[in-house]
C-alpha atoms as a PDB file:
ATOM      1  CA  UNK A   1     -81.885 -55.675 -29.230  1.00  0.00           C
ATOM      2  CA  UNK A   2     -78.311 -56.940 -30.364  1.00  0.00           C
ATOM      3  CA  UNK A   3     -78.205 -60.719 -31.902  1.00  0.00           C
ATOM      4  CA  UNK A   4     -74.984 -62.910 -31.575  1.00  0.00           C
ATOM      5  CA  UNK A   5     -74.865 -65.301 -34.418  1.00  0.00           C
ATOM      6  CA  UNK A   6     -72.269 -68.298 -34.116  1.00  0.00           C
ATOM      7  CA  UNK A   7     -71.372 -70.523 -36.853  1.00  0.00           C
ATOM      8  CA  UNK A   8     -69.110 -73.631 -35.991  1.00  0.00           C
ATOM      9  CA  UNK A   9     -67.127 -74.726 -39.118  1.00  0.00           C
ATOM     10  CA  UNK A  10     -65.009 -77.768 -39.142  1.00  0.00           C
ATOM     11  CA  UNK A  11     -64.016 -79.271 -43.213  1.00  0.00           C
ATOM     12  CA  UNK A  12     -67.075 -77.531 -44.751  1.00  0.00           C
ATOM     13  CA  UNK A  13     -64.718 -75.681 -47.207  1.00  0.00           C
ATOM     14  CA  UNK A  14     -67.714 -76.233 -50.119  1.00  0.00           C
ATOM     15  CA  UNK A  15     -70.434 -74.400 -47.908  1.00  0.00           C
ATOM     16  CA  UNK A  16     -69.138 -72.275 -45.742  1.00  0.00           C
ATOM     17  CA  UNK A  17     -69.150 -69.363 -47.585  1.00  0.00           C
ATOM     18  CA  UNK A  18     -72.574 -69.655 -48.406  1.00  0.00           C
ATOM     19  CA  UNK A  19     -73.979 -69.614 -45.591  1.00  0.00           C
ATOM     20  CA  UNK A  20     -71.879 -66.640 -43.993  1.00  0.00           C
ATOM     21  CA  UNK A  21     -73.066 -64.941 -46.813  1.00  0.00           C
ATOM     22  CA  UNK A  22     -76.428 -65.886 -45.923  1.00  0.00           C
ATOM     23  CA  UNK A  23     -76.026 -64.324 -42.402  1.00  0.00           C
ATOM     24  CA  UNK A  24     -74.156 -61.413 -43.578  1.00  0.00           C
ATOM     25  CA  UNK A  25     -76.894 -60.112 -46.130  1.00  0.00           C
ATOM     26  CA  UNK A  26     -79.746 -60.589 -43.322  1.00  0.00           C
ATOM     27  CA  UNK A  27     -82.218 -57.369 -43.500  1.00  0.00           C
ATOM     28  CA  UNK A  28     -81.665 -57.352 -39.703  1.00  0.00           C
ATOM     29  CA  UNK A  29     -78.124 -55.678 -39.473  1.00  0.00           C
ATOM     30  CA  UNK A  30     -77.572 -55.349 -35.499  1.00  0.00           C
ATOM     31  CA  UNK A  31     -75.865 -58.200 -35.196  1.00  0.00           C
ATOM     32  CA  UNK A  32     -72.359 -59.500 -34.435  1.00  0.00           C
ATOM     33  CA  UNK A  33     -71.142 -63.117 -36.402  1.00  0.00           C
ATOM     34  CA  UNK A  34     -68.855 -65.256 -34.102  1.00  0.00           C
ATOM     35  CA  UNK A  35     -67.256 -68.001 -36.546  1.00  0.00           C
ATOM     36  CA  UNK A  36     -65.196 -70.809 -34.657  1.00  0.00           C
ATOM     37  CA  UNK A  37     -63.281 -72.961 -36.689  1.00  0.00           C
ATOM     38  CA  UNK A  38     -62.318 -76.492 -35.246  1.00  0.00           C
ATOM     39  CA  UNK A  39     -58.670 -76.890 -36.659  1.00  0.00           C
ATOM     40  CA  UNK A  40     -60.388 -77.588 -40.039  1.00  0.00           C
ATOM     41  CA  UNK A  41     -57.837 -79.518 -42.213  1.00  0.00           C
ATOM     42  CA  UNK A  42     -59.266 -78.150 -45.765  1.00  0.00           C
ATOM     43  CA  UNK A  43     -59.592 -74.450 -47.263  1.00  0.00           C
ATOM     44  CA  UNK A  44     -62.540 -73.473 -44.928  1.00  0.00           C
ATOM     45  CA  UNK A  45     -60.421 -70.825 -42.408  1.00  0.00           C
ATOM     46  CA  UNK A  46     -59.363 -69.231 -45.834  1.00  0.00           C
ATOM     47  CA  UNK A  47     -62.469 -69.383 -46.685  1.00  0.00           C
ATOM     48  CA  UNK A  48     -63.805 -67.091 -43.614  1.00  0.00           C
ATOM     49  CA  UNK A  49     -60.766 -65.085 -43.646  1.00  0.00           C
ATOM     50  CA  UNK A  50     -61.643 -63.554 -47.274  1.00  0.00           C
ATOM     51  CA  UNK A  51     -64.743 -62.084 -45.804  1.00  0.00           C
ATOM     52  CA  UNK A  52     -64.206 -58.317 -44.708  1.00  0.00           C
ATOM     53  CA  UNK A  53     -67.154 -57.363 -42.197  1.00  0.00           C
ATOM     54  CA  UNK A  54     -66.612 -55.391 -39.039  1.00  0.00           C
ATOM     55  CA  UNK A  55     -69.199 -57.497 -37.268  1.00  0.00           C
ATOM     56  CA  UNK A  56     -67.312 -61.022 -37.811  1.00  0.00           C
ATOM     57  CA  UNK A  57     -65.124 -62.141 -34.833  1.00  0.00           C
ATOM     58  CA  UNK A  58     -62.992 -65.168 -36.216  1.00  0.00           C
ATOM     59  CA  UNK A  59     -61.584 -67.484 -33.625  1.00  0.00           C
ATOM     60  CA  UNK A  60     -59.118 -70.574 -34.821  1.00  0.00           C
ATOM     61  CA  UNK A  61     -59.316 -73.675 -32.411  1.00  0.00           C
ATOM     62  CA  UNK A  62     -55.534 -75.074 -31.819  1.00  0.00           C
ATOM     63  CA  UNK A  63     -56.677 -78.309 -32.332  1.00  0.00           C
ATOM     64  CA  UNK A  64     -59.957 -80.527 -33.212  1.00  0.00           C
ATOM     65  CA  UNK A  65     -62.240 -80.475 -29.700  1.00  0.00           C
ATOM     66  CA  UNK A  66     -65.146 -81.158 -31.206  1.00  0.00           C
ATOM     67  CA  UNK A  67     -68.755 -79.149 -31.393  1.00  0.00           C
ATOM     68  CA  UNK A  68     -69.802 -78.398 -27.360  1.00  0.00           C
ATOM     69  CA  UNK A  69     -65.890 -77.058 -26.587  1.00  0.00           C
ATOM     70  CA  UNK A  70     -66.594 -74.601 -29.997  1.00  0.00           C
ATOM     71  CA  UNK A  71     -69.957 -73.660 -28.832  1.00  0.00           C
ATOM     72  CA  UNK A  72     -68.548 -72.810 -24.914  1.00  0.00           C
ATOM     73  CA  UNK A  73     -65.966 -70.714 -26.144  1.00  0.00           C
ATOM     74  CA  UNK A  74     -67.959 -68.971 -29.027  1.00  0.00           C
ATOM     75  CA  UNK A  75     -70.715 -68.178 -26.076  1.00  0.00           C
ATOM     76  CA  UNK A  76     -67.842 -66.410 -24.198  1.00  0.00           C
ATOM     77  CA  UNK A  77     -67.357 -63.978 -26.662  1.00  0.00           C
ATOM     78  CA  UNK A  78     -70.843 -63.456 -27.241  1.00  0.00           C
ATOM     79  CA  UNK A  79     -72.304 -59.857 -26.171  1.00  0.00           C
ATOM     80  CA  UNK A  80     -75.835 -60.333 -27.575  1.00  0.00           C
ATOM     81  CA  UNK A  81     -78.983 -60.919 -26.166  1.00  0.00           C
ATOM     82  CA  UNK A  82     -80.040 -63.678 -28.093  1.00  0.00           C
ATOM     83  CA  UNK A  83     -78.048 -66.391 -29.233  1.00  0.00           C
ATOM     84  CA  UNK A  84     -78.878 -67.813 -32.643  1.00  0.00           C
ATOM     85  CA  UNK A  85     -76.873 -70.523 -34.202  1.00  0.00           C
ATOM     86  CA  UNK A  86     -76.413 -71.695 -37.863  1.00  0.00           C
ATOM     87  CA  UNK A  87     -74.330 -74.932 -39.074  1.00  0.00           C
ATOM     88  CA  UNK A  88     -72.070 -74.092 -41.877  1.00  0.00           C
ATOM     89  CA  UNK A  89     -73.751 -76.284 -44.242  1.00  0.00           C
ATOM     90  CA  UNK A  90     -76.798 -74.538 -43.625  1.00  0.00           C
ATOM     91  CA  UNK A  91     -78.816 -71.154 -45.069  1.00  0.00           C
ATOM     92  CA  UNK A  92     -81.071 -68.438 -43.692  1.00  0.00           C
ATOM     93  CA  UNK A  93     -83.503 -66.663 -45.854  1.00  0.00           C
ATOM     94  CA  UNK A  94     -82.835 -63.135 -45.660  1.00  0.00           C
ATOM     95  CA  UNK A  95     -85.324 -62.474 -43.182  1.00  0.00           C
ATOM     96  CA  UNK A  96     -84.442 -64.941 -40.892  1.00  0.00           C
ATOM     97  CA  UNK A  97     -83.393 -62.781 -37.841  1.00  0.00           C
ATOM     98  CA  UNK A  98     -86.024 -59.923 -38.431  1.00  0.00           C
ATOM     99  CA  UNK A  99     -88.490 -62.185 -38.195  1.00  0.00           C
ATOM    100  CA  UNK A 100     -87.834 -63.777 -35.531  1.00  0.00           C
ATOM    101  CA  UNK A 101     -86.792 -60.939 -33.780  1.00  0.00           C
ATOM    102  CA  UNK A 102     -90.648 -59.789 -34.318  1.00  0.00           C
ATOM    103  CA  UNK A 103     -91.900 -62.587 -32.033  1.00  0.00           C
ATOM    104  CA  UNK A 104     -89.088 -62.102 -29.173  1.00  0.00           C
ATOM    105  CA  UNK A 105     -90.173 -58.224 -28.900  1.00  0.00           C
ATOM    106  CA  UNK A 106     -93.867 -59.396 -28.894  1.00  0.00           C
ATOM    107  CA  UNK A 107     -93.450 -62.383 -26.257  1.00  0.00           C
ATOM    108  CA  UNK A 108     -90.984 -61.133 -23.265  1.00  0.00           C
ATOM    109  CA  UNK A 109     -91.147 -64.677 -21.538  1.00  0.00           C
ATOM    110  CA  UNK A 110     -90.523 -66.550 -24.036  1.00  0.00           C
ATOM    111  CA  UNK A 111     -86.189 -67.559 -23.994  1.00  0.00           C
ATOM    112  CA  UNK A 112     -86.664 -70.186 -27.152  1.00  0.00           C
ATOM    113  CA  UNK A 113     -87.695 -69.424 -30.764  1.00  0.00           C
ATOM    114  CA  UNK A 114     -87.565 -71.860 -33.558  1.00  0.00           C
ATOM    115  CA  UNK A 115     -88.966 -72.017 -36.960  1.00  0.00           C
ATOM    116  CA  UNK A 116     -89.707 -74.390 -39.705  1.00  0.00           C
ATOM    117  CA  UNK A 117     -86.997 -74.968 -42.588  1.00  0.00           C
ATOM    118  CA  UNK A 118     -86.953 -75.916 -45.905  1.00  0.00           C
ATOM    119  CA  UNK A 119     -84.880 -79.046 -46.547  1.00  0.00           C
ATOM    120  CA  UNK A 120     -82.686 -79.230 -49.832  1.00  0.00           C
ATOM    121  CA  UNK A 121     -79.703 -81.111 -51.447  1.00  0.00           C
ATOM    122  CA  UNK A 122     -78.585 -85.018 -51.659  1.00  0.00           C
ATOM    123  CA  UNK A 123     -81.959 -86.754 -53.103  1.00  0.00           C
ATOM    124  CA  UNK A 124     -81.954 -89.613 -51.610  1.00  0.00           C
ATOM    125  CA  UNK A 125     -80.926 -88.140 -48.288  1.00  0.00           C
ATOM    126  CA  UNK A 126     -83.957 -86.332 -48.260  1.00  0.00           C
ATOM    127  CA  UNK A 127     -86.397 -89.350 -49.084  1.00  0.00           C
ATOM    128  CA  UNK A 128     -84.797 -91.029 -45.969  1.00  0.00           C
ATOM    129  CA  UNK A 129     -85.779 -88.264 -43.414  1.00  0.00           C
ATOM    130  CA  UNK A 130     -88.954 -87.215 -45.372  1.00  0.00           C
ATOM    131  CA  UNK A 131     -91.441 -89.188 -42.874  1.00  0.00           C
ATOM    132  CA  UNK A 132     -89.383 -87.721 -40.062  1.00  0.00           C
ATOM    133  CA  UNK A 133     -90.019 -84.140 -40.927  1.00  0.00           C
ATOM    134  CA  UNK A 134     -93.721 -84.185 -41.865  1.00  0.00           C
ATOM    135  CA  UNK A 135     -94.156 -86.170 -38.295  1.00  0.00           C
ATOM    136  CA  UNK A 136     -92.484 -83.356 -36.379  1.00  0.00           C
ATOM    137  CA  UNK A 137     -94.645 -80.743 -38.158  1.00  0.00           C
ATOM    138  CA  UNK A 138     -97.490 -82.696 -36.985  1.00  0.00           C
ATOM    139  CA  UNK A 139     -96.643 -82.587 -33.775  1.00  0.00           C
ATOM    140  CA  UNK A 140     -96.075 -79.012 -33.838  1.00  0.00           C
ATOM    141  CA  UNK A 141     -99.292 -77.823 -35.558  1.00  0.00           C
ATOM    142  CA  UNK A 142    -100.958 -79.385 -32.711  1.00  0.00           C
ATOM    143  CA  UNK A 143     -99.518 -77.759 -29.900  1.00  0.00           C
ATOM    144  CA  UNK A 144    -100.485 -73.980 -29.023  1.00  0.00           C
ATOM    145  CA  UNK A 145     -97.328 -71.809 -28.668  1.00  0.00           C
ATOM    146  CA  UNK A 146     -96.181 -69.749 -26.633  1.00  0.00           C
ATOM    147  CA  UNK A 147     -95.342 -72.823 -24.335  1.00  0.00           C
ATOM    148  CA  UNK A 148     -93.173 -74.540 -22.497  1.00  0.00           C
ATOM    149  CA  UNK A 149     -91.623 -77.744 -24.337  1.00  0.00           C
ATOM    150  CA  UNK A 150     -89.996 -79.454 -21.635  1.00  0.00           C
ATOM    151  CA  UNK A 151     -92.334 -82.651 -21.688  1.00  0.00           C
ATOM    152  CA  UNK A 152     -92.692 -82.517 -25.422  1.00  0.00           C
ATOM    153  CA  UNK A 153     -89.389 -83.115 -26.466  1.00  0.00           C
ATOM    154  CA  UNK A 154     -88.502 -86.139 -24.783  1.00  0.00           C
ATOM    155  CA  UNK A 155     -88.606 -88.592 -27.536  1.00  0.00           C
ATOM    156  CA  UNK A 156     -88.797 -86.851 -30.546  1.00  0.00           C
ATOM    157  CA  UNK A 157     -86.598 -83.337 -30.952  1.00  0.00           C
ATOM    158  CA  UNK A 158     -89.163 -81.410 -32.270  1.00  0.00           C
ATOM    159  CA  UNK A 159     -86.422 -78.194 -33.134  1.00  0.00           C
ATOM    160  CA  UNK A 160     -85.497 -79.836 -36.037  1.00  0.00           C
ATOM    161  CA  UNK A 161     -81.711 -78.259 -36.424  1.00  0.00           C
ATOM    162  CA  UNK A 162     -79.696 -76.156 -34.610  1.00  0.00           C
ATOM    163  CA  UNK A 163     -79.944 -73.407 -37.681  1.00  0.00           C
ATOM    164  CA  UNK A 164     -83.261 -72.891 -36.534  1.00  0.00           C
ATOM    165  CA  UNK A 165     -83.444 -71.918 -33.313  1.00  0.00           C
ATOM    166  CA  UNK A 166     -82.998 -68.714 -31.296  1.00  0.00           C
ATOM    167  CA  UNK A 167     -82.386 -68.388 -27.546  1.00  0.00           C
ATOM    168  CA  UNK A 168     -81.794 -65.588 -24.812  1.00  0.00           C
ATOM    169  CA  UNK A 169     -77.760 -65.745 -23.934  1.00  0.00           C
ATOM    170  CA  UNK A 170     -78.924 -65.411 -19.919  1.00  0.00           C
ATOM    171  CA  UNK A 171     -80.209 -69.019 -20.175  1.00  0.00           C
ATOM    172  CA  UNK A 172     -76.482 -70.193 -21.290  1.00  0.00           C
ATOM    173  CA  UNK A 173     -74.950 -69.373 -18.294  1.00  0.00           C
ATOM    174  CA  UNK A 174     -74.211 -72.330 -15.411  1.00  0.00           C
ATOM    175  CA  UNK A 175     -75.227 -74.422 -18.180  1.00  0.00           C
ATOM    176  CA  UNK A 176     -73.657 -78.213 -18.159  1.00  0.00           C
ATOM    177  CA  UNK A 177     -72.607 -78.792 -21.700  1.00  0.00           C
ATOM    178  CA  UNK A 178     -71.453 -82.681 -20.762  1.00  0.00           C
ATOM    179  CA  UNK A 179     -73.668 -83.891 -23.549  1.00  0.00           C
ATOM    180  CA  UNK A 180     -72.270 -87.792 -24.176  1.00  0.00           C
ATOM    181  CA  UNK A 181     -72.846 -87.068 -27.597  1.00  0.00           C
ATOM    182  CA  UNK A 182     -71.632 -84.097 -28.867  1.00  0.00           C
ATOM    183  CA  UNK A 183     -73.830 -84.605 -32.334  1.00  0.00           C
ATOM    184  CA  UNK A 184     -76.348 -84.459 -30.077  1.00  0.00           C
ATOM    185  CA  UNK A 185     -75.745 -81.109 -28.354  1.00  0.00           C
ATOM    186  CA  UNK A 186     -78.401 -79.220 -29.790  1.00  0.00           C
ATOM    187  CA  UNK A 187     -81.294 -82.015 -28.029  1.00  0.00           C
ATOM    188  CA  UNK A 188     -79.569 -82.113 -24.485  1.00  0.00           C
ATOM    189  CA  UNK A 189     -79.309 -78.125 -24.612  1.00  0.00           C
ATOM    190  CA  UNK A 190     -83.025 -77.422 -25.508  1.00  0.00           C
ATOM    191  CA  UNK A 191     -83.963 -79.744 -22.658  1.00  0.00           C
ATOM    192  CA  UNK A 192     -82.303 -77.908 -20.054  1.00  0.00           C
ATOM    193  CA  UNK A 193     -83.123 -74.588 -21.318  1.00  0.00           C
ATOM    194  CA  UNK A 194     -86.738 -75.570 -21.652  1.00  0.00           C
ATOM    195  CA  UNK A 195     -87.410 -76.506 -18.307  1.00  0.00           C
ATOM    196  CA  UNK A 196     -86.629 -72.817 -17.524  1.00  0.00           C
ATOM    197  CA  UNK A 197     -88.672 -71.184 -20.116  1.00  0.00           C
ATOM    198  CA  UNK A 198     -91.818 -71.119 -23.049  1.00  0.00           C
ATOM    199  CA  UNK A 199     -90.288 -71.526 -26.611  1.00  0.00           C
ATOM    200  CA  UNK A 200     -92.498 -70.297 -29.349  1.00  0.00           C
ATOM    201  CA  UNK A 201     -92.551 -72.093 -32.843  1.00  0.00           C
ATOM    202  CA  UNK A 202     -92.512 -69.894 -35.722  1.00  0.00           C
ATOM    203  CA  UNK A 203     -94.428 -72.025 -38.933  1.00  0.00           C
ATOM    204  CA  UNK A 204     -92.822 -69.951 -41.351  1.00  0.00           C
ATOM    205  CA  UNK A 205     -89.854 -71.228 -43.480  1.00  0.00           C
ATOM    206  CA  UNK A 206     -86.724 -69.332 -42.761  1.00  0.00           C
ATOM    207  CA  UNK A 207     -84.222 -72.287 -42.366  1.00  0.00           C
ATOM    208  CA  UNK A 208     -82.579 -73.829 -45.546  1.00  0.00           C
ATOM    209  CA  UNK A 209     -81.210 -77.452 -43.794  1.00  0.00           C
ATOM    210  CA  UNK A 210     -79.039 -79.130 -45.966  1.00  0.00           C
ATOM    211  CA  UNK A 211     -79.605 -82.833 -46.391  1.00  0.00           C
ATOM    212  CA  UNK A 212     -76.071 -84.619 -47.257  1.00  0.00           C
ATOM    213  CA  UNK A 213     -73.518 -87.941 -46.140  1.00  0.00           C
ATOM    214  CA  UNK A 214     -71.120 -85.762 -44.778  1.00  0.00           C
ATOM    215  CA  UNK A 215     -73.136 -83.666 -42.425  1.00  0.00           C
ATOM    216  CA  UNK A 216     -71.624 -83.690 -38.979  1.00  0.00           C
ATOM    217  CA  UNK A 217     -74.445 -86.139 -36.900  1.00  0.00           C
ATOM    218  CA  UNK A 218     -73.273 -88.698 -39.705  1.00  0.00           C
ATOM    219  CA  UNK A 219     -69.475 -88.823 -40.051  1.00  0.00           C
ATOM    220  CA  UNK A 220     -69.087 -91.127 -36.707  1.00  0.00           C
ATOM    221  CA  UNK A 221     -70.505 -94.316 -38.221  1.00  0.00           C
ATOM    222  CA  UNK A 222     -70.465 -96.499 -35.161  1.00  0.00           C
ATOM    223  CA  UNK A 223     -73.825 -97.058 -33.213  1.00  0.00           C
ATOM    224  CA  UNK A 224     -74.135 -95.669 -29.967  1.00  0.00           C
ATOM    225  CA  UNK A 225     -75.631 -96.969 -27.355  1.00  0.00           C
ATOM    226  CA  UNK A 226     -76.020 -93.996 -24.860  1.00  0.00           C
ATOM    227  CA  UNK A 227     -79.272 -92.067 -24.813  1.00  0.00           C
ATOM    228  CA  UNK A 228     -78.114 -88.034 -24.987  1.00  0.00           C
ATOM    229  CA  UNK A 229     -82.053 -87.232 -24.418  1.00  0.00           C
ATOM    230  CA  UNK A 230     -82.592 -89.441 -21.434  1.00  0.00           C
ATOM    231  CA  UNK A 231     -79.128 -87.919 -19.953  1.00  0.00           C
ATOM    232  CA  UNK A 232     -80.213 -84.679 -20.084  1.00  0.00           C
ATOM    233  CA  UNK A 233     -83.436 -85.526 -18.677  1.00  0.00           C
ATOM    234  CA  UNK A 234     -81.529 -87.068 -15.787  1.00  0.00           C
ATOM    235  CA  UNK A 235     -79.297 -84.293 -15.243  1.00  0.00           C
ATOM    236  CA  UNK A 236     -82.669 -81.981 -15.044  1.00  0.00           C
ATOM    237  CA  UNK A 237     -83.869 -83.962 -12.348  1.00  0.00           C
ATOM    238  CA  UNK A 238     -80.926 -84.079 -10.095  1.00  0.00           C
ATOM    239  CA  UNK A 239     -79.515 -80.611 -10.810  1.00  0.00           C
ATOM    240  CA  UNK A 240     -83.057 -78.900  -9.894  1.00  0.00           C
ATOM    241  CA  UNK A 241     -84.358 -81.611  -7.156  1.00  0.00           C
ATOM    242  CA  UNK A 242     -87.917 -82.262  -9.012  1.00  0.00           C
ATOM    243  CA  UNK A 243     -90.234 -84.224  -6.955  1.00  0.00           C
ATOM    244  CA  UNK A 244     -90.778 -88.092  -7.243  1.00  0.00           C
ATOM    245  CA  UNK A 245     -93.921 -87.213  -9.584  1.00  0.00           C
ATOM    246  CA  UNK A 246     -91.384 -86.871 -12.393  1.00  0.00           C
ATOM    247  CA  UNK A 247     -90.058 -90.462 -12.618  1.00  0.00           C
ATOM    248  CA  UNK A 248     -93.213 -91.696 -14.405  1.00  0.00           C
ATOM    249  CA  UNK A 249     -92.688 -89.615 -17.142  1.00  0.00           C
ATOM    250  CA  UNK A 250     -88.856 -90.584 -17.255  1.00  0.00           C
ATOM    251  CA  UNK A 251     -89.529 -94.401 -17.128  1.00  0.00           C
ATOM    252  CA  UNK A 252     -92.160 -93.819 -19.767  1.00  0.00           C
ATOM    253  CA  UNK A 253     -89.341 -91.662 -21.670  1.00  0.00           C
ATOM    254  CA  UNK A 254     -86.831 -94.468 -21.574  1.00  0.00           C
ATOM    255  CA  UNK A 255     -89.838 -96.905 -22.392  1.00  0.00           C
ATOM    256  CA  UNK A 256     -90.188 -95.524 -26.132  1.00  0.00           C
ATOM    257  CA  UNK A 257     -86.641 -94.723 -26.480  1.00  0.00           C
ATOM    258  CA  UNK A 258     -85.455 -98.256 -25.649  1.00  0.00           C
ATOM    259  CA  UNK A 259     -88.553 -99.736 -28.167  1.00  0.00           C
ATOM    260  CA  UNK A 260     -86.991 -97.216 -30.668  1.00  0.00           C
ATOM    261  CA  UNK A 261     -83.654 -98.603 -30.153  1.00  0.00           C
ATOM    262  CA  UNK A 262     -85.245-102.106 -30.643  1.00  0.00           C
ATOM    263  CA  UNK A 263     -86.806-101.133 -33.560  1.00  0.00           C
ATOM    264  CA  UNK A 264     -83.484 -99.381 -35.388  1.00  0.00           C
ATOM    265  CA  UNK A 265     -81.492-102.743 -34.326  1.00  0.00           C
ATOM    266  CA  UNK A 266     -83.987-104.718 -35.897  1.00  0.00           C
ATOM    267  CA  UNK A 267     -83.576-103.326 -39.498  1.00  0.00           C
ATOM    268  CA  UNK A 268     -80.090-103.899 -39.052  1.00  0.00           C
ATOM    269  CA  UNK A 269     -80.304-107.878 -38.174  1.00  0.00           C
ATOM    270  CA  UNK A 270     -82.595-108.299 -40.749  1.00  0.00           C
ATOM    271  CA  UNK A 271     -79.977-106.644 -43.324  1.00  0.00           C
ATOM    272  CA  UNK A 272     -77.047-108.314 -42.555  1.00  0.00           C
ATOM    273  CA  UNK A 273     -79.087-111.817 -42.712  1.00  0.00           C
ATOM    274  CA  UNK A 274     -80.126-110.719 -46.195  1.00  0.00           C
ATOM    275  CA  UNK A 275     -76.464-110.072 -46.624  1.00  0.00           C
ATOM    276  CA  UNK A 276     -75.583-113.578 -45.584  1.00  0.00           C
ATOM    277  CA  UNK A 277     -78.410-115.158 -47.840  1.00  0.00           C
ATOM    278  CA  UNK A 278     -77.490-112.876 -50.509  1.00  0.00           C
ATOM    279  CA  UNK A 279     -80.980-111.382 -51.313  1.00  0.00           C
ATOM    280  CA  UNK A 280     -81.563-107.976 -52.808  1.00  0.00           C
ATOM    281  CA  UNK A 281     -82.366-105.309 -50.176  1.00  0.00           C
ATOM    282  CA  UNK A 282     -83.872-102.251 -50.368  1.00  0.00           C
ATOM    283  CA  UNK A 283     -81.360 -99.208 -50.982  1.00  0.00           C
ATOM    284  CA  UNK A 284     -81.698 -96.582 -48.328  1.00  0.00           C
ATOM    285  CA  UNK A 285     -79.285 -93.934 -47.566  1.00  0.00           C
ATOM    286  CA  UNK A 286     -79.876 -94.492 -43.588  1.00  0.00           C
ATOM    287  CA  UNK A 287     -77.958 -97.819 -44.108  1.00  0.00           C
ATOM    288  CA  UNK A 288     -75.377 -96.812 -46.943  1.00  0.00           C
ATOM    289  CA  UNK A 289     -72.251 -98.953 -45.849  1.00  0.00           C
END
């Protein structure tokens, strides 16, 4: 069973080469690496370049078109049966794709497989999302897997980074990538694929996510005010014409999101009056200006 592993680099000249080198000495050899680089503007396409392994395919954008346009093209060079991704900030233990390739021989209807992942780097960065990772494992050690995720991942993306996740190529095709944001690919893709298949969560720790300011969800600093998740859930409906017995649990979906929303906005107005009055707040990366 062959693995196609794409990496989408774009200005990560400082990690890139670890974590091609992290693919690259996997114990799981029957795999082909499809790097895409997005026009970086830095050293990174040297970087890749240096590397001499038969099972690389290197493909230069011709300009900057962002993360779903990389993915779609990477996927059409892919030959493997599963798809597995990893951000070039990121790591994989070297174990990683045998692994996980245990559980995809042992569950045939399963199409999604993610694991748990270590989180490392920028201190404060990983203070910030700290309560956000131990909820999601929470969540996860309460639900009995193999399953199928669909209704679990409305609010809360419980496939904590793209690095982490496995899934069969067949589910990519006729896929609509028109995510509205493309940070956000990675959400509005498991939500489609989901509704097709079981995913099965794998506890272990094979994922090394990198915590850092210049990851590629944070370089656009201006809010947003679209909902990718709700989107895709949208999409899901129309595309596959589910029943009217689905709308509760997208009005419910929207519900939370929009008191989340609320909730984010809040923290803001109460910053910039502190601003204003000129009163200490409390340093948090989240709201580094």
């Amino acid at each position: 069973m062959k693995i196609s592993v794409i990496i989408t680099s774009y200005n990560y000249e400082h990690y890139i080469k670890d974590a091609v080198e992290s693919v690259l000495n996997q114990t799981f050899r029957d795999f082909e690496l499809i790097i895409i680089d997005d026009c970086s503007t830095d050293n990174s396409a040297e970087i890749i370049k240096n590397f001499s392994d038969e099972r690389i395919k290197f493909i230069q954008n011709d300009k900057n078109y962002g993360l779903k346009y990389s993915i779609q093209k990477a996927l059409q060079s892919a030959q493997g049966e599963w798809i597995a991704f990893l951000e070039s900030d990121d790591l994989w233990v070297p174990d990683t794709l045998e692994i996980r390739l245990k559980y995809a021989e042992k569950y045939s209807d399963v199409g999604i497989i993610f694991n748990d992942v270590e989180e490392f780097g920028d201190e404060g960065w990983l203070k910030a999302v700290k309560n956000n990772f131990t909820r999601t494992r929470k969540i996860l050690n309460k639900l009995k897997f193999p399953k199928n995720i669909f209704y679990n991942i409305n609010v809360h993306n419980l496939i904590m980074t793209f690095s982490s996740v496995m899934i069969k190529r067949e589910y990519f095709e006729n896929l609509n990538f028109n995510t509205p944001i493309d940070a956000l690919l990675d959400w509005w893709i498991y939500i489609h694929i989901s509704y097709h298949t079981k995913a099965f969560y794998i506890k272990e720790k094979l994922t090394k996510w990198r915590q850092h300011r210049q990851s590629y969800i944070l370089r656009k600093k201006q809010p947003s005010f679209k909902l990718a998740n709700i989107e895709a859930y949208l999409d899901v409906y129309k595309t596959n014409k589910l029943n009217i017995t689905f709308l509760p649990f997208l009005i419910f979906s929207i519900f939370i999101m929009f008191l989340n929303r609320l909730k984010f906005y809040y923290v803001v107005i109460i910053r910039k009056i502190k601003d204003i009055l000129h009163i200490k707040k409390r340093k948090s990366p989240l709201f580094d200006n």
